[in-house]
C-alpha atoms as a PDB file:
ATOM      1  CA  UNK A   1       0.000   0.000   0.000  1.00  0.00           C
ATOM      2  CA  UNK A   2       1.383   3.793  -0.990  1.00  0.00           C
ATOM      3  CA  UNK A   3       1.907   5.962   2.121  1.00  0.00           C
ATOM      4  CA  UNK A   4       0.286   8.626   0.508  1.00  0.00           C
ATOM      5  CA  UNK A   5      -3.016   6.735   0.163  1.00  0.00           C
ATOM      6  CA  UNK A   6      -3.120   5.990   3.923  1.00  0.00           C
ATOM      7  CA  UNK A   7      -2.429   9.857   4.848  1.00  0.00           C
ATOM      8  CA  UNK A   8      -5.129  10.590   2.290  1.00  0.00           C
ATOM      9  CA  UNK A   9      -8.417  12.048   4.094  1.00  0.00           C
ATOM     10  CA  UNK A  10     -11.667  12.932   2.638  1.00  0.00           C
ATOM     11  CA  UNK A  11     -13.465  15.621   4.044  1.00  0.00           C
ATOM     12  CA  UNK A  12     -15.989  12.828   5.423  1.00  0.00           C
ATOM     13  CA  UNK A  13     -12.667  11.471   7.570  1.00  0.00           C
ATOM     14  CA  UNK A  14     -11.900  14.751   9.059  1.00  0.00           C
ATOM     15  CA  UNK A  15     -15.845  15.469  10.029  1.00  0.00           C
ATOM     16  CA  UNK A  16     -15.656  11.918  11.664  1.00  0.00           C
ATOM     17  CA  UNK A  17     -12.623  12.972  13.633  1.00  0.00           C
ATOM     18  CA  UNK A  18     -13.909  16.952  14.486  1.00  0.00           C
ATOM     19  CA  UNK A  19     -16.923  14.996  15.842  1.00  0.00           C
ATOM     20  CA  UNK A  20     -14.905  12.746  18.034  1.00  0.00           C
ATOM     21  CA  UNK A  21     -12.859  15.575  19.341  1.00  0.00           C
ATOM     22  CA  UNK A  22     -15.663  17.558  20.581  1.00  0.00           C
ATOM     23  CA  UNK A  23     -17.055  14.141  22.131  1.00  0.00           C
ATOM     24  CA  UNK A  24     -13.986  13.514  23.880  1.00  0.00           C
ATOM     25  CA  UNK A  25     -12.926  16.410  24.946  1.00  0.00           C
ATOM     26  CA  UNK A  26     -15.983  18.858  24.764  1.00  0.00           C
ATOM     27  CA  UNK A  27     -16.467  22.138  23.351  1.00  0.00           C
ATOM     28  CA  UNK A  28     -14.629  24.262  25.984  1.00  0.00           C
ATOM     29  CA  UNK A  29     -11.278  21.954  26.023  1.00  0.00           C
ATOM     30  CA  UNK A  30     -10.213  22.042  22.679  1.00  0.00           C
ATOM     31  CA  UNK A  31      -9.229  25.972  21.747  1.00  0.00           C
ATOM     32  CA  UNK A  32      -7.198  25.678  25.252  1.00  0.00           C
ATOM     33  CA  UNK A  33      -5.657  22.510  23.017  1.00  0.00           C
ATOM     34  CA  UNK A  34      -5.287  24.141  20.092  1.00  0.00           C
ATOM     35  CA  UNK A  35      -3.815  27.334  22.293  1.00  0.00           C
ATOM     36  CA  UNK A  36      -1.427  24.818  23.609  1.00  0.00           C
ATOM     37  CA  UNK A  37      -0.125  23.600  19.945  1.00  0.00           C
ATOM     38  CA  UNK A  38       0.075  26.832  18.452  1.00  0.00           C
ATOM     39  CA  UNK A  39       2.174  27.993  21.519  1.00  0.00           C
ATOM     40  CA  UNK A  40       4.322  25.142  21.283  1.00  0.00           C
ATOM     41  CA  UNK A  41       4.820  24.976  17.202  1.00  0.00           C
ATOM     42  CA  UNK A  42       5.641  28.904  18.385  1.00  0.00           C
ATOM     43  CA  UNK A  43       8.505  28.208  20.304  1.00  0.00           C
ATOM     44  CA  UNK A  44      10.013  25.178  18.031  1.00  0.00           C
ATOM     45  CA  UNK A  45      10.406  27.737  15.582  1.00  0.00           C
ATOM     46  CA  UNK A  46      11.725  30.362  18.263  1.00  0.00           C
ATOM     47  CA  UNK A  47      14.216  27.685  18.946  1.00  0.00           C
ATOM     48  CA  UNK A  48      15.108  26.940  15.676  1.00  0.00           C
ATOM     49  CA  UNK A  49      16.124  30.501  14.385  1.00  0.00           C
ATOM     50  CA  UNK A  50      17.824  30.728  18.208  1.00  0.00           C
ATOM     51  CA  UNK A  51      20.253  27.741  16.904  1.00  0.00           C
ATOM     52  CA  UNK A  52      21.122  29.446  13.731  1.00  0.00           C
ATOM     53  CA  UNK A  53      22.414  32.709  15.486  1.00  0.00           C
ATOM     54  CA  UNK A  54      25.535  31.479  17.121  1.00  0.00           C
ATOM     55  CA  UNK A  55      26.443  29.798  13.717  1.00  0.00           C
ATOM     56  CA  UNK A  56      26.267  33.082  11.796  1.00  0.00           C
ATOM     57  CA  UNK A  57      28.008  35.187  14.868  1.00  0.00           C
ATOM     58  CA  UNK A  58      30.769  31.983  14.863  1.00  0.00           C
ATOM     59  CA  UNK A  59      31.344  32.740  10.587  1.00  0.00           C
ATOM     60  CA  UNK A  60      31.778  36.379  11.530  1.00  0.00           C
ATOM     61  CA  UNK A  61      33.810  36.006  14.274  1.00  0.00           C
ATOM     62  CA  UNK A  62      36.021  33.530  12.351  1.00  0.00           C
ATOM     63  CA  UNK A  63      36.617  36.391   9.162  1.00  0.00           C
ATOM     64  CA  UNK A  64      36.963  38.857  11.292  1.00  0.00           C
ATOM     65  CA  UNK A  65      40.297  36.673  12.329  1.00  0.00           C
ATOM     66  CA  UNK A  66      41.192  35.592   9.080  1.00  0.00           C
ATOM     67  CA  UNK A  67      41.135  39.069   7.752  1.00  0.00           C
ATOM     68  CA  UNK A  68      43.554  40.184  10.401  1.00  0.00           C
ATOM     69  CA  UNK A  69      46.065  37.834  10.080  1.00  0.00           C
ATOM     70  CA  UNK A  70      46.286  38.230   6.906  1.00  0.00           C
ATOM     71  CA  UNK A  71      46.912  41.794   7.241  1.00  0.00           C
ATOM     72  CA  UNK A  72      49.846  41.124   9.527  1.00  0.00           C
ATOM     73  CA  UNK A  73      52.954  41.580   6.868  1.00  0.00           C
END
């Protein structure tokens, strides 16, 4: 079986689902779920452009140094 047919979901599929949620977890409990992804998906990407700062600053840092020794005659 292709993986993409299994991930595949009619509109039918995702009503089904919706419905459970709000059985499960009632009308009231899910934005204060979804409040809790979005904060989370917020600070994975917070995280992520945190780890590409030091590598930039590190490049810098390292040109800086190879400019000036090559300046030294």
């Amino acid at each position: 079986m292709n993986t993409l047919t299994i991930l595949a979901l009619s509109w039918q599929h995702i009503l089904i689902v919706a419905i459970l949620l709000v059985l499960l977890f009632g009308g009231k409990k899910i934005p204060e779920l979804m409040r809790g992804v979005g904060s989370g998906i917020k600070e994975f990407k917070d995280a992520v452009k945190e780890e590409d700062k030091p590598d930039a600053e590190k490049n810098l840092l390292i040109t800086i140094i190879i400019l000036q020794v090559t300046k030294i005659p």
